[in-house]
Every structure is written in C-alpha cells, then in structure tokens.
N, C-alpha and C. Protein backbone atom coordinates (compact mmCIF):
# COMPACT_ATOMS: atom_id res chain seq x y z
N UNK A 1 48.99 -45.47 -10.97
CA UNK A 1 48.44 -46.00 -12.17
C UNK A 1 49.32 -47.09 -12.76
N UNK A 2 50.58 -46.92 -12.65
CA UNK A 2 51.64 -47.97 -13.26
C UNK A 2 51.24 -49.50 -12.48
N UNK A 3 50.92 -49.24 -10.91
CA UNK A 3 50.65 -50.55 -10.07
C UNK A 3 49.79 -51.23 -10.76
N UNK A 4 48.89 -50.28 -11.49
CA UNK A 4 47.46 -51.09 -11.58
C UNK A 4 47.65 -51.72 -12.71
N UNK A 5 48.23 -51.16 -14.01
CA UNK A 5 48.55 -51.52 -14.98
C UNK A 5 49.30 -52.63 -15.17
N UNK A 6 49.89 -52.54 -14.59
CA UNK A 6 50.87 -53.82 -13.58
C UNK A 6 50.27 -55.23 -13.54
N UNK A 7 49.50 -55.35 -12.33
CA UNK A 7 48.67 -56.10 -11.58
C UNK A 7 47.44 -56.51 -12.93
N UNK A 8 46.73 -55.63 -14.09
CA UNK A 8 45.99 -56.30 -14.76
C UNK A 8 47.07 -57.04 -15.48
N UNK A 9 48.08 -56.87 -16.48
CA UNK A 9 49.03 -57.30 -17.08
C UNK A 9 49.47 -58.99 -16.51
N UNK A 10 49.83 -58.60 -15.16
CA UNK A 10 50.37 -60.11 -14.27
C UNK A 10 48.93 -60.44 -13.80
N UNK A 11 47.98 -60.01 -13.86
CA UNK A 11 46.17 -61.00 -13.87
C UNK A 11 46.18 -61.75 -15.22
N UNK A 12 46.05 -61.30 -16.74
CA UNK A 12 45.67 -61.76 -17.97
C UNK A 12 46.73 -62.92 -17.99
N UNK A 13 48.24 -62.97 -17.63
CA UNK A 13 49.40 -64.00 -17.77
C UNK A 13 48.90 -65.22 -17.02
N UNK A 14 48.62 -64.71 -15.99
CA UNK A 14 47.92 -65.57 -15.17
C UNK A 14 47.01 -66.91 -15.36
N UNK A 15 46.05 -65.86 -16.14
CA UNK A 15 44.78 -66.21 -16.80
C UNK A 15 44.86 -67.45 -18.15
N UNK A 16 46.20 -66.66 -19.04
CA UNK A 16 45.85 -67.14 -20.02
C UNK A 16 47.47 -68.77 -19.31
N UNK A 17 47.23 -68.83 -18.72
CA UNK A 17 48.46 -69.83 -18.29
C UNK A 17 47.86 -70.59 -17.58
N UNK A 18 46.36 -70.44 -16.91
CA UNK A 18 45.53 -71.31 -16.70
C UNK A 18 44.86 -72.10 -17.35
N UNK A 19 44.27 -71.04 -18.36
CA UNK A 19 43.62 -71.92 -19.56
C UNK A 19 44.46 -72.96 -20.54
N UNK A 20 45.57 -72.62 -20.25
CA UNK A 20 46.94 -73.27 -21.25
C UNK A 20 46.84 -74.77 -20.25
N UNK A 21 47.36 -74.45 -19.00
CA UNK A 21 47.21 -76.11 -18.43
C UNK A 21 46.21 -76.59 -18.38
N UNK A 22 44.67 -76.31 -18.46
CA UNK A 22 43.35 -76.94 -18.45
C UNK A 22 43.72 -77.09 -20.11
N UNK A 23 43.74 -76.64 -20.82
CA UNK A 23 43.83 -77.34 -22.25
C UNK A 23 44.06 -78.60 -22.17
N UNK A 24 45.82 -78.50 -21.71
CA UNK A 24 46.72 -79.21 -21.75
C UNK A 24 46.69 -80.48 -21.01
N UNK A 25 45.94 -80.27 -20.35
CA UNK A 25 45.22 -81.64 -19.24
C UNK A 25 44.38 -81.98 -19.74
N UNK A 26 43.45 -81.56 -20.40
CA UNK A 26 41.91 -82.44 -21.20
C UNK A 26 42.56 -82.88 -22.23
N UNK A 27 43.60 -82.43 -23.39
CA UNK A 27 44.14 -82.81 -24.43
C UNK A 27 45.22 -84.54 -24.16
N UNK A 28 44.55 -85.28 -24.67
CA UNK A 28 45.68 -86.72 -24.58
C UNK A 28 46.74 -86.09 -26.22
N UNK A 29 47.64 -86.49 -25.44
CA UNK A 29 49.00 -86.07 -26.65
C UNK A 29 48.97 -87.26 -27.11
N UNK A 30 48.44 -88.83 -27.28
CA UNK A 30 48.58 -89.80 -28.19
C UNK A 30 47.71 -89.40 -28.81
N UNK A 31 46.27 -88.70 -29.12
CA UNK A 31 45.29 -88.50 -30.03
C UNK A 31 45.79 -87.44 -30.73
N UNK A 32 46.60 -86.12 -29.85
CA UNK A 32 47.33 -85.11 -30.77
C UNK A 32 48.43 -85.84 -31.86
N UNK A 33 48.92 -86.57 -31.56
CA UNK A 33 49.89 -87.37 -32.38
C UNK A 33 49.17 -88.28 -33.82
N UNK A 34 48.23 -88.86 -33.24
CA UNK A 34 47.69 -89.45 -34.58
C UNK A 34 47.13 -88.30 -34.86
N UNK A 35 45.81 -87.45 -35.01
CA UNK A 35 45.64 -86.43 -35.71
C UNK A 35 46.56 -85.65 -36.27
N UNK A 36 47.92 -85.26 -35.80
CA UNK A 36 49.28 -85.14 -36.75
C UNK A 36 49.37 -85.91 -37.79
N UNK A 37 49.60 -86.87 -37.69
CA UNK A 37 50.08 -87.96 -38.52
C UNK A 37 48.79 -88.18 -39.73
N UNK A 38 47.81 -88.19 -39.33
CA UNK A 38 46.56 -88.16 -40.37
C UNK A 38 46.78 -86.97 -41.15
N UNK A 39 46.43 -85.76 -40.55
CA UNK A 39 46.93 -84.09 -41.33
C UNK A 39 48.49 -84.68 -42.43
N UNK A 40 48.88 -85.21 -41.33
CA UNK A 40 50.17 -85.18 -42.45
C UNK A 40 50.53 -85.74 -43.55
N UNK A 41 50.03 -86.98 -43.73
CA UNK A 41 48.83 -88.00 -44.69
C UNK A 41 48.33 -87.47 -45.75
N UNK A 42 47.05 -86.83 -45.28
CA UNK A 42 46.20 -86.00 -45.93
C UNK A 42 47.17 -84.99 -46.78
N UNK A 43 47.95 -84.78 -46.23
CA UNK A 43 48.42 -83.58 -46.69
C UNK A 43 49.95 -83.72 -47.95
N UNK A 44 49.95 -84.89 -47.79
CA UNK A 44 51.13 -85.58 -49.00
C UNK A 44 50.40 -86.26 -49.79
N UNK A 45 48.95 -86.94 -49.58
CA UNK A 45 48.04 -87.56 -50.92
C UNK A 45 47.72 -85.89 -51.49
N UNK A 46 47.09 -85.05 -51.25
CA UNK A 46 46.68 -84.20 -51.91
C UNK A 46 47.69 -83.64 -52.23
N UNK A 47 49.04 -83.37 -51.98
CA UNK A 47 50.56 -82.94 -53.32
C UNK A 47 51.00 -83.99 -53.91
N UNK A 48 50.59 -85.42 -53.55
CA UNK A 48 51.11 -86.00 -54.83
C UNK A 48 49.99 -86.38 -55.65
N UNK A 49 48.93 -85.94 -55.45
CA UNK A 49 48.06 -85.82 -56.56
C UNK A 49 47.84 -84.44 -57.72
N UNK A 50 48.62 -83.30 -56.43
CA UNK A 50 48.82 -82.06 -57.53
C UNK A 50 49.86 -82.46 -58.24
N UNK A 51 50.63 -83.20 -57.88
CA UNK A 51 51.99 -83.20 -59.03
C UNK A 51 51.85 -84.26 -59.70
N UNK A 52 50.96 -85.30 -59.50
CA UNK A 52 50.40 -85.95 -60.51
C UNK A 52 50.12 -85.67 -61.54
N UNK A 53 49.18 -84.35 -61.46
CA UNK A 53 48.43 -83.85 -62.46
C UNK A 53 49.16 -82.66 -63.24
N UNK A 54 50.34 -82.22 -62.50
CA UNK A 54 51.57 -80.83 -62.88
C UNK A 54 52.00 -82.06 -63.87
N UNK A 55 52.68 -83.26 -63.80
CA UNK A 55 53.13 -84.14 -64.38
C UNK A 55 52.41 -84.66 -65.98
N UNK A 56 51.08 -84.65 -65.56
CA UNK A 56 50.27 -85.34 -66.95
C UNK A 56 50.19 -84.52 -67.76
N UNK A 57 49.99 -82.47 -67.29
CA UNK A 57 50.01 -81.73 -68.05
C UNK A 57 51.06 -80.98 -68.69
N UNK A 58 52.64 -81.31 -67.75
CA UNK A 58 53.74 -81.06 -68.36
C UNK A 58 53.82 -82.32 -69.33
N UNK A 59 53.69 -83.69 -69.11
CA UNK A 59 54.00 -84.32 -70.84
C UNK A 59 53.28 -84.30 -71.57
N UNK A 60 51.99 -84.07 -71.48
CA UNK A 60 50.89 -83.50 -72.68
C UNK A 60 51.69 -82.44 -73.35
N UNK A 61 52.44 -81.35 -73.06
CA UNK A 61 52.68 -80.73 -73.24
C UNK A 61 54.04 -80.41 -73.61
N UNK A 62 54.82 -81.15 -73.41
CA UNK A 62 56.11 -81.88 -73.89
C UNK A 62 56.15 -82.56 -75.42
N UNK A 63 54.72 -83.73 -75.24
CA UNK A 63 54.23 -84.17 -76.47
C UNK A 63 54.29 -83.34 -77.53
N UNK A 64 53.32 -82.51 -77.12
CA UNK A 64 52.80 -81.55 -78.46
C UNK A 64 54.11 -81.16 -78.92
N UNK A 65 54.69 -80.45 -78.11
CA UNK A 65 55.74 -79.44 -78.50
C UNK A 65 56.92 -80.36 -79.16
N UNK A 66 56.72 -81.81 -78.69
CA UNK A 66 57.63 -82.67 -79.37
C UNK A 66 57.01 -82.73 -80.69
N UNK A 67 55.99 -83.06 -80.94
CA UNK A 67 55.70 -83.16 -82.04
C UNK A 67 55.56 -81.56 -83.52
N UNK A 68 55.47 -80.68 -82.95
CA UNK A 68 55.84 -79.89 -83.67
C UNK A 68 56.92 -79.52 -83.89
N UNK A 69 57.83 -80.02 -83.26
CA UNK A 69 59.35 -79.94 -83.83
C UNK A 69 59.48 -80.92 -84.59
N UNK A 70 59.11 -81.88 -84.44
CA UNK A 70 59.32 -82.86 -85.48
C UNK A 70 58.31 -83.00 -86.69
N UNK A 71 57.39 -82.21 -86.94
CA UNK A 71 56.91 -81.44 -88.05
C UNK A 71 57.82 -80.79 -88.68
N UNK A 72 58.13 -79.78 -88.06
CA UNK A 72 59.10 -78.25 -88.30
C UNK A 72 60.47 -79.07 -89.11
N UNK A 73 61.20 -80.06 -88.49
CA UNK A 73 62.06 -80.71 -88.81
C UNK A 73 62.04 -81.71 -89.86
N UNK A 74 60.94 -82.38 -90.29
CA UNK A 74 60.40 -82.88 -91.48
C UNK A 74 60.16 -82.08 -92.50
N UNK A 75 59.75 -81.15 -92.36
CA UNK A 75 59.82 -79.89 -93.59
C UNK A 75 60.81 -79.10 -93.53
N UNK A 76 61.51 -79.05 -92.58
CA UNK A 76 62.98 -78.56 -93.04
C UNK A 76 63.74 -79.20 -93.90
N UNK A 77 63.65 -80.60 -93.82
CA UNK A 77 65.02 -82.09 -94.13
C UNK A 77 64.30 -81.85 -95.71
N UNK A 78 62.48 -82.20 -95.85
CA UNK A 78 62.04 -82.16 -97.14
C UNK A 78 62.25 -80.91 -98.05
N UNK A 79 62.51 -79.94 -97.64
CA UNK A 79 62.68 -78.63 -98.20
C UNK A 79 64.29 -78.91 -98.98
N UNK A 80 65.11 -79.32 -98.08
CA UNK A 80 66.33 -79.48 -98.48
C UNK A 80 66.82 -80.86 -99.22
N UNK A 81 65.55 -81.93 -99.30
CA UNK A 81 66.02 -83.24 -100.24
C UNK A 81 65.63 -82.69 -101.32
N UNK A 82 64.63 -81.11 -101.60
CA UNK A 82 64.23 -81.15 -103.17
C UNK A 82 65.09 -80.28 -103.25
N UNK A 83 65.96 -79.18 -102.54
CA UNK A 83 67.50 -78.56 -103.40
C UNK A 83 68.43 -79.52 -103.55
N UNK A 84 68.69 -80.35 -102.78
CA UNK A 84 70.01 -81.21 -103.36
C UNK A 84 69.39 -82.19 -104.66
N UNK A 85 68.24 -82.37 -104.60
CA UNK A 85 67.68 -83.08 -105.99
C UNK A 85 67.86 -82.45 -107.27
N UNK A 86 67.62 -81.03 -107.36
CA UNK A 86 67.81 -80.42 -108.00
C UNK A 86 69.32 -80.05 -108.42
N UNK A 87 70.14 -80.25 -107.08
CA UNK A 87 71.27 -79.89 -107.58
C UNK A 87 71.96 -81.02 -108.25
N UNK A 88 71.55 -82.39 -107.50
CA UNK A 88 72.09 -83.54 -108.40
C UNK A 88 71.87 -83.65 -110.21
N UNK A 89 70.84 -82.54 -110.06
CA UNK A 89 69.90 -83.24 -111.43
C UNK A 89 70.75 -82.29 -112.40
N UNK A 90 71.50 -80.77 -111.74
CA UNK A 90 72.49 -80.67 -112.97
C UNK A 90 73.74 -81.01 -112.76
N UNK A 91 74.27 -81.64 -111.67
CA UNK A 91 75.86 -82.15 -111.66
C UNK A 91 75.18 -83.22 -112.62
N UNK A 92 74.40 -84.23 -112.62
CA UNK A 92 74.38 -85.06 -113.35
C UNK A 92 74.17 -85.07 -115.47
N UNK A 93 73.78 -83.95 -115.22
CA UNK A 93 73.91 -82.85 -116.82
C UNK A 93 74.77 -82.56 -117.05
N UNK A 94 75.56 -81.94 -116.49
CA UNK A 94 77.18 -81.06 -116.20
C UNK A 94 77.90 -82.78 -116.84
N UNK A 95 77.90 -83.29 -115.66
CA UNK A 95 78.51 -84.95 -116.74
C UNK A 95 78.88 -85.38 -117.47
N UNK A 96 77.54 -85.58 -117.72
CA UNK A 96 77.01 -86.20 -119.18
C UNK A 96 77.44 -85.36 -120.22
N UNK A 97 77.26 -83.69 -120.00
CA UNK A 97 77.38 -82.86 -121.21
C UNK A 97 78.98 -83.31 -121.31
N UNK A 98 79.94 -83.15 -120.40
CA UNK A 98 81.39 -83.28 -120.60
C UNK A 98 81.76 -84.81 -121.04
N UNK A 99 81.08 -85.46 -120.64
CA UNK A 99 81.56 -86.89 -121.07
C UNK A 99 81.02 -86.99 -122.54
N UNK A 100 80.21 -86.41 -123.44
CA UNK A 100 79.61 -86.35 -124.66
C UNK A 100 80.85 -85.68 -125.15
N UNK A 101 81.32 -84.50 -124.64
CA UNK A 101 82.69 -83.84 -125.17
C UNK A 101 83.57 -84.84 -125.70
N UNK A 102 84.23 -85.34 -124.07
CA UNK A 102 85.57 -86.10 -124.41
C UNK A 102 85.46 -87.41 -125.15
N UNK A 103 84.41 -87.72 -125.51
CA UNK A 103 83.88 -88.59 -126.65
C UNK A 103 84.12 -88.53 -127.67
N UNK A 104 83.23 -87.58 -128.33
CA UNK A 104 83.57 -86.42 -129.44
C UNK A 104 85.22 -86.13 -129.88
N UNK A 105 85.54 -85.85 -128.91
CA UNK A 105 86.99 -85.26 -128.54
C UNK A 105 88.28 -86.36 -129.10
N UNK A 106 87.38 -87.60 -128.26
CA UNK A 106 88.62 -88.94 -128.78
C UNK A 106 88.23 -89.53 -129.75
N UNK A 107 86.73 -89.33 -130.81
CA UNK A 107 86.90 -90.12 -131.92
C UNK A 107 87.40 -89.56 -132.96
N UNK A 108 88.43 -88.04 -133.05
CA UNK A 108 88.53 -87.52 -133.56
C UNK A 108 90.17 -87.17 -133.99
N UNK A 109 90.45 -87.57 -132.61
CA UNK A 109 92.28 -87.53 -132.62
C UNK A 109 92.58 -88.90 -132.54
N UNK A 110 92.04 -90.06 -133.02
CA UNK A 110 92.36 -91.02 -132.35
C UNK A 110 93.59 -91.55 -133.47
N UNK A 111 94.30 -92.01 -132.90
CA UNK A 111 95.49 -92.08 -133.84
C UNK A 111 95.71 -93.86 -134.56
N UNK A 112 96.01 -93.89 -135.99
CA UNK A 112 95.43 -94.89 -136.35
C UNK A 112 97.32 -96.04 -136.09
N UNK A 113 96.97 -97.03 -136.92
CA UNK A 113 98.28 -98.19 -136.53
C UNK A 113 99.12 -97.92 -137.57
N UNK A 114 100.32 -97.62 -137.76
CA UNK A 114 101.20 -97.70 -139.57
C UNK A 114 101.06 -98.50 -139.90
N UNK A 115 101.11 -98.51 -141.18
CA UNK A 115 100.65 -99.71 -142.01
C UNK A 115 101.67 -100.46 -142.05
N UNK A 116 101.65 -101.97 -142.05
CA UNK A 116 102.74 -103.19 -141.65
C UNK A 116 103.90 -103.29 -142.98
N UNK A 117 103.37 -102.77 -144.45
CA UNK A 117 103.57 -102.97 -145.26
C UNK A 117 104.58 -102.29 -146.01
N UNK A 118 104.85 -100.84 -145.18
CA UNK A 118 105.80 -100.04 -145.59
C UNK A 118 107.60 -100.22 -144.90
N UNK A 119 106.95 -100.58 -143.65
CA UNK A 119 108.03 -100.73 -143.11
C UNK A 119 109.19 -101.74 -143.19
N UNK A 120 109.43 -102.21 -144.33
CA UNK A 120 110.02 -103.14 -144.64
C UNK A 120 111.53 -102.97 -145.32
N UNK A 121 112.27 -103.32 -144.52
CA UNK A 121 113.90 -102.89 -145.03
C UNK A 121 114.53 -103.74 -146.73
N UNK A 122 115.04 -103.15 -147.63
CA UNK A 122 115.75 -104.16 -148.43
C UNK A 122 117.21 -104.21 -147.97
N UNK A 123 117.96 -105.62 -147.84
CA UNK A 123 119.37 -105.56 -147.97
C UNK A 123 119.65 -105.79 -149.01
C-alpha cells in the first residue's frame, strides 16, 4: 500500500509540473511584466487618492478644531481683560483717594515765610 501511495504522490508532482511548464510556455514574461507594472500603477493612483482624501479630511478637521481653540482662547483673554479692568478701575480709586489725602495733608502743614520785618538787628 505504501508503493501505491507512493507512485500516486510522484504521479500528481508530475502532473502538476507539467501544467507549470505548459503555463509557463504559453505565458510571454514581457506581457507578465507590463501587466505588473500597470497593477502597480493602478495600485499607487488609488492610495494616493485615499490619502488624498485622509489628507482633506484630516485638515477639515484640524480647521475646525483650530478654530475652536481660538474661540475658547478669545473668551478666555476677554474674560480676563474685564478682571484686570476692573481691577484697574480700583487701583485707579485707591489713587486718587490717597492723592486727595496728601493734598489735604499739605495744605494744612504747609509752613509759611518769617516775616522780613522782625528780623532786624539794632547796633
């Protein structure tokens, strides 16, 4: 039984090694070569048209997201020009109230000239 098993095994090798050189003889390898080269063609227009389009929908999408940060960041900056407005608006009170002081303050001590008239020696 092993012979026979054998003998079909080294028949099918046979077989299929016939059909391999009749292929291989009707087949011209310059037409296998351009049909390569076309497939291969074909086959780099249609990925650089997917990444064309990976491309248009990653900066669409870049866009947006740019632009909502720079929303987000416009109302952050505006949020914070109306506290420092506010805070200017009492340093600038704070000021004024103290400079009204030392006003006050110096028309009050202000020290006047001796009079020219006393100071006068007799010999």
């Amino acid at each position: 039984m092993n012979e026979g098993r054998k003998n079909r095994v080294i028949g099918k090798i046979n077989e299929i090694k016939s059909n391999i050189e009749t292929f291989i003889s009707d087949v011209n390898v310059n037409d296998l070569k351009s049909s390569f080269n076309l497939m291969v063609k074909d086959a780099q227009k249609d990925f650089h048209k997917l990444m064309e389009k990976d491309l248009e929908n990653l900066k669409k999408k870049l866009q947006t997201e740019k632009s909502e940060f720079e929303n987000k960041a416009k109302k952050f900056l505006d949020g914070h020009k109306k506290e420092l407005a506010v805070l200017q608006s009492k340093i600038d009170k704070l000021v004024k109230s103290t400079a009204k002081l030392k006003m006050s303050k110096g028309t009050t001590t202000t020290k006047q000239a001796p009079y020219a008239g006393t100071s006068k020696k007799k010999v």
